[in-house]
C-alpha atoms as a PDB file:
ATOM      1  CA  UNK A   1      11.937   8.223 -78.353  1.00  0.00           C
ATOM      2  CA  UNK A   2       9.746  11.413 -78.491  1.00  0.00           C
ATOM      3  CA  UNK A   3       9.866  14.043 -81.148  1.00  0.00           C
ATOM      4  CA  UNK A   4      11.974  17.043 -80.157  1.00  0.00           C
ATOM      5  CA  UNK A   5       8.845  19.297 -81.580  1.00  0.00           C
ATOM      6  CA  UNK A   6       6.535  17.499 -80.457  1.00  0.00           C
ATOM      7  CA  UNK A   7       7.187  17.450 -76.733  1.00  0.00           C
ATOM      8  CA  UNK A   8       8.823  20.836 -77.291  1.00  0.00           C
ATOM      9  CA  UNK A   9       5.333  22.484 -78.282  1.00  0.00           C
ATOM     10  CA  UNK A  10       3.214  20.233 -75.831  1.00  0.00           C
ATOM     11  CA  UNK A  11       5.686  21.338 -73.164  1.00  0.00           C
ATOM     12  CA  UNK A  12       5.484  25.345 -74.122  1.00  0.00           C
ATOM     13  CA  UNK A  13       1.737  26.181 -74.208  1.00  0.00           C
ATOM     14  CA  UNK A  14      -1.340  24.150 -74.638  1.00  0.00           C
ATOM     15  CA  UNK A  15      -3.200  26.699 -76.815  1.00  0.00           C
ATOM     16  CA  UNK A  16      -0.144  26.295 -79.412  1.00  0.00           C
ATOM     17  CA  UNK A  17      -0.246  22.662 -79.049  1.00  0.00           C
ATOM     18  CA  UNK A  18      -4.043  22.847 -79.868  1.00  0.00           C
ATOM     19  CA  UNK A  19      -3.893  24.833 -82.812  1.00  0.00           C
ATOM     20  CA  UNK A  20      -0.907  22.899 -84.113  1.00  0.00           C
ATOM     21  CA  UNK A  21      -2.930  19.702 -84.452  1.00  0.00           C
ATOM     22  CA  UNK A  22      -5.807  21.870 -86.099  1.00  0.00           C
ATOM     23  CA  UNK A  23      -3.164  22.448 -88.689  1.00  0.00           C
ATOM     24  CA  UNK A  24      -1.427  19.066 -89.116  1.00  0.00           C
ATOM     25  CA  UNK A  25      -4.398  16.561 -88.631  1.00  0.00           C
ATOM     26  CA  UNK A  26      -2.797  14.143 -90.670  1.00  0.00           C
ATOM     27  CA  UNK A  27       0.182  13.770 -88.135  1.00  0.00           C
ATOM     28  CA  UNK A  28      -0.067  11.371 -85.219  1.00  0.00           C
ATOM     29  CA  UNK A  29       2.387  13.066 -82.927  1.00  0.00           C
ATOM     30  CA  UNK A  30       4.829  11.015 -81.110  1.00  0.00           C
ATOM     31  CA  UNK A  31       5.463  11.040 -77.468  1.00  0.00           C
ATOM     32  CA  UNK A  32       6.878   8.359 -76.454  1.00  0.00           C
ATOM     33  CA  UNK A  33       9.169   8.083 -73.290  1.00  0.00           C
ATOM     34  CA  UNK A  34       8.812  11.616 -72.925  1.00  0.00           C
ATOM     35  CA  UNK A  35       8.590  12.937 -69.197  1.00  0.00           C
ATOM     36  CA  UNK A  36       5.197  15.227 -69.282  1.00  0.00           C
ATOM     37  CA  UNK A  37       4.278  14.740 -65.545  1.00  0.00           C
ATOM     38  CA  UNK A  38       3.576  18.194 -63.775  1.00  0.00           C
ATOM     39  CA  UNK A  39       1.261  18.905 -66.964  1.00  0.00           C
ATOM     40  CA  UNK A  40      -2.070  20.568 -67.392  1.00  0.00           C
ATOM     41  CA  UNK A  41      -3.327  19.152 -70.422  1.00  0.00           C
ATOM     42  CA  UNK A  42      -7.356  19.743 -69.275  1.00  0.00           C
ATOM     43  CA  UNK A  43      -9.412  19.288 -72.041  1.00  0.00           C
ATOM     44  CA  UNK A  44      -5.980  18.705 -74.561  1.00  0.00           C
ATOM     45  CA  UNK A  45      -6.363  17.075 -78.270  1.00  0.00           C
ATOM     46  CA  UNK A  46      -3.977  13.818 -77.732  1.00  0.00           C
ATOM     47  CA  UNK A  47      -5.888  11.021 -79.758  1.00  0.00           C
ATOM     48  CA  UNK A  48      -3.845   9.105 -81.572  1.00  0.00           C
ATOM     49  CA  UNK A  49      -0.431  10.004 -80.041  1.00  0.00           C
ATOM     50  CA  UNK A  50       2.235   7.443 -78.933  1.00  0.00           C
ATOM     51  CA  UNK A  51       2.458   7.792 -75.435  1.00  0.00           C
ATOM     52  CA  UNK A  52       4.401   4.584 -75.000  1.00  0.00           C
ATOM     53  CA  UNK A  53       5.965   4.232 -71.992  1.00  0.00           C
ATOM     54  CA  UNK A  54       5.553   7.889 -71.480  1.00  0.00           C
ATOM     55  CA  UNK A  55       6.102   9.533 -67.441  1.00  0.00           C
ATOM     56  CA  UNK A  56       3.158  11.494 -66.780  1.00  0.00           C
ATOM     57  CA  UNK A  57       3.297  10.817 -62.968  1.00  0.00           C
ATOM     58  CA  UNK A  58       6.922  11.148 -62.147  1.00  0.00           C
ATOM     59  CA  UNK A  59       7.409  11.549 -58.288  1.00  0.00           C
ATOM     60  CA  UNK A  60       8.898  14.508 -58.210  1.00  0.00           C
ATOM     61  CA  UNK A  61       6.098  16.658 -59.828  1.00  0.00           C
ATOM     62  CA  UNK A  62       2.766  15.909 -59.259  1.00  0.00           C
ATOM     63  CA  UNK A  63       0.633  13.860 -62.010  1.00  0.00           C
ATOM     64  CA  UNK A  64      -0.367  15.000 -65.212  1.00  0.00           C
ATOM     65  CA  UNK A  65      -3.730  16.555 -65.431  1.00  0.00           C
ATOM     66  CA  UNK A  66      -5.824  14.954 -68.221  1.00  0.00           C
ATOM     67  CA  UNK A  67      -9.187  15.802 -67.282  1.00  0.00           C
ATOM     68  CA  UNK A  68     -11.676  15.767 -70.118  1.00  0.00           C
ATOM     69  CA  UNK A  69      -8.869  14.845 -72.872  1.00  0.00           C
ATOM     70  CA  UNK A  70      -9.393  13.543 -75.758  1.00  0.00           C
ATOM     71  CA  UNK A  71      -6.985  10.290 -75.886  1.00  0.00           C
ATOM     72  CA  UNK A  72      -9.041   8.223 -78.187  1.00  0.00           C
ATOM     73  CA  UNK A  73      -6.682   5.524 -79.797  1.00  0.00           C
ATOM     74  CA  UNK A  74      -3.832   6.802 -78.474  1.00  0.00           C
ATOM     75  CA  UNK A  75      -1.112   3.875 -77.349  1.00  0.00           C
ATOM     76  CA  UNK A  76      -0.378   4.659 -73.903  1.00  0.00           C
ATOM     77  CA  UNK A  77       1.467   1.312 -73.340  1.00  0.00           C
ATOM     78  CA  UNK A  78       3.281   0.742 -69.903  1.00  0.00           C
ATOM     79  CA  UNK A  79       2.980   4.459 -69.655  1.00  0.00           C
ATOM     80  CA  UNK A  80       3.252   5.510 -66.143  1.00  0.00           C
ATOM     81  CA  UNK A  81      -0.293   7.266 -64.879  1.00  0.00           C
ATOM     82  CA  UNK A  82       0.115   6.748 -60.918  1.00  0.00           C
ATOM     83  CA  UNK A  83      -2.490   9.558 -59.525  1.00  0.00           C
ATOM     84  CA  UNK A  84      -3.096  11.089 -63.066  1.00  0.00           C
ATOM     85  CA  UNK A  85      -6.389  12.721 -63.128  1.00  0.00           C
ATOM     86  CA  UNK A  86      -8.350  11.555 -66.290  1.00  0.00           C
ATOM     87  CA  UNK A  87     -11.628  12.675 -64.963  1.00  0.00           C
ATOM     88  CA  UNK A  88     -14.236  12.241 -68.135  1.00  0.00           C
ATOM     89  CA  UNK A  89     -11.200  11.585 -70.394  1.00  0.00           C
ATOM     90  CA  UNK A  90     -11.860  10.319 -73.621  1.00  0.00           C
ATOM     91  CA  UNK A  91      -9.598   6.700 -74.139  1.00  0.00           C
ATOM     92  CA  UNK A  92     -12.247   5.230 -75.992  1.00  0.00           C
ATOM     93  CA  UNK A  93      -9.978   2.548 -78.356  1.00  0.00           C
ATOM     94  CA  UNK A  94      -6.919   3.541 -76.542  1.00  0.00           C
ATOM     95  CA  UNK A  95      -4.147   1.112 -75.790  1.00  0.00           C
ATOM     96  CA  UNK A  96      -3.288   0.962 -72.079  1.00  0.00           C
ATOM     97  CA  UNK A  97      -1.737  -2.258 -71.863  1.00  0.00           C
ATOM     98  CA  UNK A  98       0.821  -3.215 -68.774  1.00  0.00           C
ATOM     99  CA  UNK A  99       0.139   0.648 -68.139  1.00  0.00           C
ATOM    100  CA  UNK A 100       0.468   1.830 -64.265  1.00  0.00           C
ATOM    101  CA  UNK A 101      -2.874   3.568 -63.576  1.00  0.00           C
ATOM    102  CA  UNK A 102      -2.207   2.915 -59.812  1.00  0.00           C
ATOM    103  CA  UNK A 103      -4.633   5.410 -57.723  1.00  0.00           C
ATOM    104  CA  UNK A 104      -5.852   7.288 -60.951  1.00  0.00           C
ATOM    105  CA  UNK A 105      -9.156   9.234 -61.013  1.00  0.00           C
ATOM    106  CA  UNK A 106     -10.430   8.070 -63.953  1.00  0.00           C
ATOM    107  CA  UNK A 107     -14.012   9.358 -63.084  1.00  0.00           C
ATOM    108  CA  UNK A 108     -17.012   9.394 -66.071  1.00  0.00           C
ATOM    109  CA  UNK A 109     -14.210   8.258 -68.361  1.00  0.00           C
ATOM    110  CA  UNK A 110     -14.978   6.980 -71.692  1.00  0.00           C
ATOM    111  CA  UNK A 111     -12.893   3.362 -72.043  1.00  0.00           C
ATOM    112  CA  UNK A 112     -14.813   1.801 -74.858  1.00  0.00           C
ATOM    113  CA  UNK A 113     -12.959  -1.041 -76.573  1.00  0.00           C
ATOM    114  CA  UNK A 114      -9.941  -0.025 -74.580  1.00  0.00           C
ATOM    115  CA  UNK A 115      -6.853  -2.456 -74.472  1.00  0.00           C
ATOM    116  CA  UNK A 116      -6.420  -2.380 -70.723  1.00  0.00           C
ATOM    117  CA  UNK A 117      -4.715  -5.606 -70.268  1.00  0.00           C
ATOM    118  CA  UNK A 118      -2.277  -6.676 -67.602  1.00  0.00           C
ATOM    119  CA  UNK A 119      -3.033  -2.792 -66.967  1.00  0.00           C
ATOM    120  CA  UNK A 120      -2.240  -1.721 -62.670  1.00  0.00           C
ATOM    121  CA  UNK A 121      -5.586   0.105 -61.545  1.00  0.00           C
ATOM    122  CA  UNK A 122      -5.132  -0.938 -57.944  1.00  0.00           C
ATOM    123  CA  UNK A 123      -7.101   1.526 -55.617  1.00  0.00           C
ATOM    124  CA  UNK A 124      -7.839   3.572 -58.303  1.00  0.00           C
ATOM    125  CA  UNK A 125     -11.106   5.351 -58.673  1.00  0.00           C
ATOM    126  CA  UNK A 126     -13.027   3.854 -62.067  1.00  0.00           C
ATOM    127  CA  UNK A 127     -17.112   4.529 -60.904  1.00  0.00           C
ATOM    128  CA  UNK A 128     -19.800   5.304 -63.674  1.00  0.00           C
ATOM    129  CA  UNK A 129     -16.849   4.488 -66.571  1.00  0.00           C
ATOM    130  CA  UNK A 130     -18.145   3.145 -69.477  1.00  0.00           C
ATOM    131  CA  UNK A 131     -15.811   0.215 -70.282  1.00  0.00           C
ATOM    132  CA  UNK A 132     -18.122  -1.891 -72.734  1.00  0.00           C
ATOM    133  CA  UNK A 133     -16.264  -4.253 -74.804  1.00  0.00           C
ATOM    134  CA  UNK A 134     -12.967  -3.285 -73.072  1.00  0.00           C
ATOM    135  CA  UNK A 135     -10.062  -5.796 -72.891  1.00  0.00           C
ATOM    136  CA  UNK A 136      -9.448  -5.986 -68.915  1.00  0.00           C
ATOM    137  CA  UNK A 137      -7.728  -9.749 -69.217  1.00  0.00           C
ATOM    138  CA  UNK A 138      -5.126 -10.486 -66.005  1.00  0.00           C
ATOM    139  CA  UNK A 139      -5.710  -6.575 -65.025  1.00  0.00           C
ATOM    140  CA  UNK A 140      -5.000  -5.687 -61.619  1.00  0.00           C
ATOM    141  CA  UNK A 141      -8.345  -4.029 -60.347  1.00  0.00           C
ATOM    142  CA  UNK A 142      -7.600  -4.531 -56.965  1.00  0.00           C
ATOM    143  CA  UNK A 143      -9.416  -2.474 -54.228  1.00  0.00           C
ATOM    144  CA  UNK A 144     -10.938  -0.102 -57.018  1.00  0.00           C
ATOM    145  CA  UNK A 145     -14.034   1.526 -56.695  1.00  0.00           C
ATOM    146  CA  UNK A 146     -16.090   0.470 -60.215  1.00  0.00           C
ATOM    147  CA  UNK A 147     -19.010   1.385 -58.780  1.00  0.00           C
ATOM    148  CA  UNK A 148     -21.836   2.074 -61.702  1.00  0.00           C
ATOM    149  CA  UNK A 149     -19.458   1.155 -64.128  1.00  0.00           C
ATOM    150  CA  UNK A 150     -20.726  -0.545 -67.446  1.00  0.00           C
ATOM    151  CA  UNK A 151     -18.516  -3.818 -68.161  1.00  0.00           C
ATOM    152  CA  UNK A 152     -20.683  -4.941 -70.646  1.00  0.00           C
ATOM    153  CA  UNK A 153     -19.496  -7.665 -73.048  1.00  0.00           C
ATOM    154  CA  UNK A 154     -16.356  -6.568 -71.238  1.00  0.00           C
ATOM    155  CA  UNK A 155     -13.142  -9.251 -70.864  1.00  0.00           C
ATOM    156  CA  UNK A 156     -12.193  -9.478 -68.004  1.00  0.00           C
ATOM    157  CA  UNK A 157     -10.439 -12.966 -67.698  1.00  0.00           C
ATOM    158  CA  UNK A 158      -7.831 -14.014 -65.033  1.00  0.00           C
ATOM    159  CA  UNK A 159      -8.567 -10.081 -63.539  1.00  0.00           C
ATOM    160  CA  UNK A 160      -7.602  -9.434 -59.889  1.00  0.00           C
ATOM    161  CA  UNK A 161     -10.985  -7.851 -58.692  1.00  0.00           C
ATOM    162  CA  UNK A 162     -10.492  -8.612 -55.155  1.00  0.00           C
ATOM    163  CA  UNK A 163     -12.326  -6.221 -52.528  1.00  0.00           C
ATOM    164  CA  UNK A 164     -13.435  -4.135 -55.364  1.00  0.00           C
ATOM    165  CA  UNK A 165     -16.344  -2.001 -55.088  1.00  0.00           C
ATOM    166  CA  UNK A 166     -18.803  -2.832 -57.483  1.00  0.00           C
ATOM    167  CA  UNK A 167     -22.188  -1.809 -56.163  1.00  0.00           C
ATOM    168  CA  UNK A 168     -24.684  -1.438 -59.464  1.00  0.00           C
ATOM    169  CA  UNK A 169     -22.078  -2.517 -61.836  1.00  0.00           C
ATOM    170  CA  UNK A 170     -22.990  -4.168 -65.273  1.00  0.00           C
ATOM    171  CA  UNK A 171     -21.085  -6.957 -66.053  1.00  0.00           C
ATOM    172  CA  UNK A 172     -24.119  -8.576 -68.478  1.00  0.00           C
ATOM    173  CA  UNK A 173     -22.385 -10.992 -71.368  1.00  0.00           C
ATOM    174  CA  UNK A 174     -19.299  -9.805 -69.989  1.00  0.00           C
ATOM    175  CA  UNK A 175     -16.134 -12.535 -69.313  1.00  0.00           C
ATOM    176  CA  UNK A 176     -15.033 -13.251 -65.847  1.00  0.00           C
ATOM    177  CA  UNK A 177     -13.263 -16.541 -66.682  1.00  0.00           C
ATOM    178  CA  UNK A 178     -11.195 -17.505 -63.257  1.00  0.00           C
ATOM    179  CA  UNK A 179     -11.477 -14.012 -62.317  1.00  0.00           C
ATOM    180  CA  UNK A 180     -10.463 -13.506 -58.217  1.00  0.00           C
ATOM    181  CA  UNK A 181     -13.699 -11.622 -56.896  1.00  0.00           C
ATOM    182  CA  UNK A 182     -12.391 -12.564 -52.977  1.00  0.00           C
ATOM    183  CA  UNK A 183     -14.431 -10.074 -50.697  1.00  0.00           C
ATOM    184  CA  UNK A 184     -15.747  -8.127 -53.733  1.00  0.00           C
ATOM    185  CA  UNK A 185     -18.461  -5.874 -52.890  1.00  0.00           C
ATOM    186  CA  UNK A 186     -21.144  -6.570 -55.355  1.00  0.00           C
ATOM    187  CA  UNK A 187     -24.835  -5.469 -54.237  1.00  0.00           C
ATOM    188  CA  UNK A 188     -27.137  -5.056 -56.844  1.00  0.00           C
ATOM    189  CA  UNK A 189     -24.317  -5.907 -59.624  1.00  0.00           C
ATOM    190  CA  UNK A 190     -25.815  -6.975 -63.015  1.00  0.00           C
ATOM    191  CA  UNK A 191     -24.049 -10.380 -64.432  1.00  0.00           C
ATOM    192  CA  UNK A 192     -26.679 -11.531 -66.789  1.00  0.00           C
ATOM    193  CA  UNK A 193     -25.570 -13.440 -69.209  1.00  0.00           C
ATOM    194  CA  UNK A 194     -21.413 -13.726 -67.943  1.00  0.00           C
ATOM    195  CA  UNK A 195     -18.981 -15.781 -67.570  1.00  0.00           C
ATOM    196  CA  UNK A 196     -17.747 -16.903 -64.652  1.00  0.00           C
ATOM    197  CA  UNK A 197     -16.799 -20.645 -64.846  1.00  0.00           C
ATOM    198  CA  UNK A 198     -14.205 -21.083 -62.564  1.00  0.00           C
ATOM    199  CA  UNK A 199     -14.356 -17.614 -60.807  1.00  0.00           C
ATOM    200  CA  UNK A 200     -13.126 -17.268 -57.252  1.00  0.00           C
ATOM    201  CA  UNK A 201     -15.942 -15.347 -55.045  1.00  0.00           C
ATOM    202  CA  UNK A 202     -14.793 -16.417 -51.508  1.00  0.00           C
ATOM    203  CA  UNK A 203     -16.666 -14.138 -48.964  1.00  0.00           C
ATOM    204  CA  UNK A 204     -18.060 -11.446 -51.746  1.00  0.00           C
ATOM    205  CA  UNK A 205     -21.255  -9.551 -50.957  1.00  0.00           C
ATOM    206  CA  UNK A 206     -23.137 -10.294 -53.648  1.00  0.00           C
ATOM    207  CA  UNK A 207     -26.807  -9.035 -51.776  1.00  0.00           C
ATOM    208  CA  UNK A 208     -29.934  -8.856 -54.780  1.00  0.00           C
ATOM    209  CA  UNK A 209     -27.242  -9.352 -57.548  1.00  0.00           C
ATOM    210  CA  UNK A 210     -28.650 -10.643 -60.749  1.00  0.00           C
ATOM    211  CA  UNK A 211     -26.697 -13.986 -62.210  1.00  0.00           C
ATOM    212  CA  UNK A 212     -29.700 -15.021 -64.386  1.00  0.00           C
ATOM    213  CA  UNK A 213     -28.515 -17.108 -67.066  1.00  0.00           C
ATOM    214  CA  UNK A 214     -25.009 -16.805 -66.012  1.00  0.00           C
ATOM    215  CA  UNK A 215     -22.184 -19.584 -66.765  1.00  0.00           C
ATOM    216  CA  UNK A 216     -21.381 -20.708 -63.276  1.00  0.00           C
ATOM    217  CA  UNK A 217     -19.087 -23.889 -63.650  1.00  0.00           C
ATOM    218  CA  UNK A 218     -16.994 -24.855 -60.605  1.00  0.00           C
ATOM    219  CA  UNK A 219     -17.385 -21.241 -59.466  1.00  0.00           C
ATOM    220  CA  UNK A 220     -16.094 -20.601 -55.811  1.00  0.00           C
ATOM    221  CA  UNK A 221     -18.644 -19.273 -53.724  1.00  0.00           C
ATOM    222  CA  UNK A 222     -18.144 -20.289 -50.229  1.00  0.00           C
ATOM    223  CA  UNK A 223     -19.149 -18.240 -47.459  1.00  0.00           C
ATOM    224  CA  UNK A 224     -21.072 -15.299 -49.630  1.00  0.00           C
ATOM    225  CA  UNK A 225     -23.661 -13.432 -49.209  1.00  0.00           C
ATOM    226  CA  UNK A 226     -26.008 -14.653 -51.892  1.00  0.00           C
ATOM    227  CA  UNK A 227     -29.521 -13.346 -50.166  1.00  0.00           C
ATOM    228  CA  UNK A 228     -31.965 -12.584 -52.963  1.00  0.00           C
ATOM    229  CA  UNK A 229     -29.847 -13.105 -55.901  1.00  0.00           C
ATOM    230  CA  UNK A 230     -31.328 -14.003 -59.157  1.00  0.00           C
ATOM    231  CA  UNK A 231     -30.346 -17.232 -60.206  1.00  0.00           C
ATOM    232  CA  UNK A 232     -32.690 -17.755 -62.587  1.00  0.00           C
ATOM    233  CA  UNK A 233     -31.758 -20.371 -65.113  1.00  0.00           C
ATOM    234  CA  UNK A 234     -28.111 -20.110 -64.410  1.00  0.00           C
ATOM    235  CA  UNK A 235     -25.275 -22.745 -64.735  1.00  0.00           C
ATOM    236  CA  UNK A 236     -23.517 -23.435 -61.237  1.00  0.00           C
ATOM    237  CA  UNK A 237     -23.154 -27.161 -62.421  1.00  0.00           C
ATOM    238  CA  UNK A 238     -20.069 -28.284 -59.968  1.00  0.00           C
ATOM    239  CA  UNK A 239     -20.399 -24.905 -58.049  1.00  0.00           C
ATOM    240  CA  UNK A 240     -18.635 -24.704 -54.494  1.00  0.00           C
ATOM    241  CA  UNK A 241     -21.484 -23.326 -52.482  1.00  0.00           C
ATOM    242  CA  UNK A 242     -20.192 -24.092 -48.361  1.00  0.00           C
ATOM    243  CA  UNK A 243     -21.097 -21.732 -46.204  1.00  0.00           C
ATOM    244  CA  UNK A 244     -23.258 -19.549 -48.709  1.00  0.00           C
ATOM    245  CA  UNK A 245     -26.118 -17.433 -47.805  1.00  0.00           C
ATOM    246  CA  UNK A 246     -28.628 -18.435 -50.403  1.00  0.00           C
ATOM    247  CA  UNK A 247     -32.001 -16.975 -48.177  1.00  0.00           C
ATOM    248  CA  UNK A 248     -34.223 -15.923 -50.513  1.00  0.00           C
ATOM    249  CA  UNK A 249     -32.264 -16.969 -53.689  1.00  0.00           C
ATOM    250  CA  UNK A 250     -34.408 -17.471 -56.789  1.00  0.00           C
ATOM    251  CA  UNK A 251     -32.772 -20.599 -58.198  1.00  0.00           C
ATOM    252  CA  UNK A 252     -35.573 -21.284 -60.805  1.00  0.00           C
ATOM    253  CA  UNK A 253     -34.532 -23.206 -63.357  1.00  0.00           C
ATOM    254  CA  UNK A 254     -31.093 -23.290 -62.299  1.00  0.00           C
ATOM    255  CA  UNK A 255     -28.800 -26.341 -62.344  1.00  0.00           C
ATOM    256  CA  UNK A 256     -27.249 -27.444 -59.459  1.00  0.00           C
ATOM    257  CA  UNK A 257     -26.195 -30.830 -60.654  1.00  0.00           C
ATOM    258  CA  UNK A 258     -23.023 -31.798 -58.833  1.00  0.00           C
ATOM    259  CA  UNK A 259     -22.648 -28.588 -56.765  1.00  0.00           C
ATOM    260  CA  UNK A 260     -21.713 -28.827 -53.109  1.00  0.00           C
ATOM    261  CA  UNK A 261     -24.634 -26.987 -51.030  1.00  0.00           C
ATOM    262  CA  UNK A 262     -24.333 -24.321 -47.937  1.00  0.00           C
ATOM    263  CA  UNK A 263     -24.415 -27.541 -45.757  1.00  0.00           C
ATOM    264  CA  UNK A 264     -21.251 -29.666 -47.329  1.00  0.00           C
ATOM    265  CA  UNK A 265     -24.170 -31.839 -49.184  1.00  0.00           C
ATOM    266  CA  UNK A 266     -23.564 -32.384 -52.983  1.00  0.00           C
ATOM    267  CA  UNK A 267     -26.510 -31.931 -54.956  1.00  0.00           C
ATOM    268  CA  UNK A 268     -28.010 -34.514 -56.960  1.00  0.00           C
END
């Protein structure tokens, strides 16, 4: 449970609440299962708080405002952020885990080495976030726009990413183990280097996307759109291909040993 003074000063004014951490730095302030939705915290001092299974986007009130916050390490697990706006927060090393971030604006935010897993983002807005090294394993990312986000080194095994938006994404070295990419959108997206043995692609757009070197085992990628994708020494050993689009592909150095081809043929 919360701290009565803690949630008692965040609740009063946000200029106390400020210069209250400048004078207890040492004190990681303790929120949890508090009911802060209705909010303003713009630009508010909340690293390393417990915000464990905190409400910040109760129904009744509309969703906290977070906008340019500083949450760095704080635990946010299974807190409820449906709508929040976190515009260019900080949650660099923050623990979102099983957290509801269901139609969140979560804009320019800074998700470094955040613990995002089994984490809801469905439909929520996540373009030009920087989410390098971030744990994103069995997330829902359905329908959300990660647009110009950087996944790099990023895990994001067993991830729902189906019709996501990710136009110019980077996604180089980053995980994508079984990962459900059905009807993704993913022109131009950068997956140098990945993993995606055993991915499910089924109809994604995947127009001038760069898989160079990429780990390709029994991938599922009937019916896409692969025109002009770099396939340059990549993996697709086993790699269900029906149906694909491959004009233009650069498949240079690629292997191909076992995978079934746009016509039903199996390569040899």
């Amino acid at each position: 449970m919360a701290n009565i003074e803690h949630l008692n000063l965040i609740k009063a004014n946000k200029l106390k609440w400020i210069e209250w951490r400048k004078d207890n730095p040492q004190i990681e302030p303790d929120l949890s299962d508090a009911l802060l939705s209705g909010l303003n915290l713009l630009d508010a001092d909340l690293q390393s708080v417990n915000l464990n299974k905190a409400d910040l986007s109760n129904s009744l009130l509309p969703a906290v405002n977070l906008s340019n916050a500083n949450l760095s390490s704080a635990n946010l697990h299974s807190a409820l952020l449906v709508k929040a706006n976190l515009n260019q927060a900080n949650l660099s090393l923050a623990n979102l885990s099983a957290a509801n971030l269901k139609e969140a604006d979560l804009i320019d935010a800074n998700l470094i080495g955040a613990n995002l897993s089994k984490a809801n983002f469905k439909s929520a807005d996540l373009s030009n976030t920087n989410l390098i090294g971030a744990d994103l394993s069995e997330a829902n990312l359905k329908a959300v726009d990660l647009s110009g986000a950087k996944l790099i080194r990023a895990n994001l095994r067993y991830a729902n990413l189906r019709t996501a938006n990710l136009i110019n994404s980077d996604f180089s070295k980053a995980s994508l183990y079984e990962a459900e990419l059905i009807d993704a959108y993913l022109y131009k997206a950068n997956f140098q280097e990945a993993n995606l043995n055993q991915a499910h692609l089924i109809g994604a757009y995947l127009f001038r996307a760069n898989m160079s070197f990429c780990e390709l085992n029994n991938v599922d990628l009937r019916w896409t759109n692969l025109s002009k994708v770099n396939f340059t020494g990549a993996n697709l050993r086993g790699a269900n291909l029906r149906g694909a689009n491959l004009e233009k592909a650069i498949l240079i150095g690629a292997n191909l040993e076992g995978a079934i081809m746009p016509d039903g043929s199996v390569h040899q």
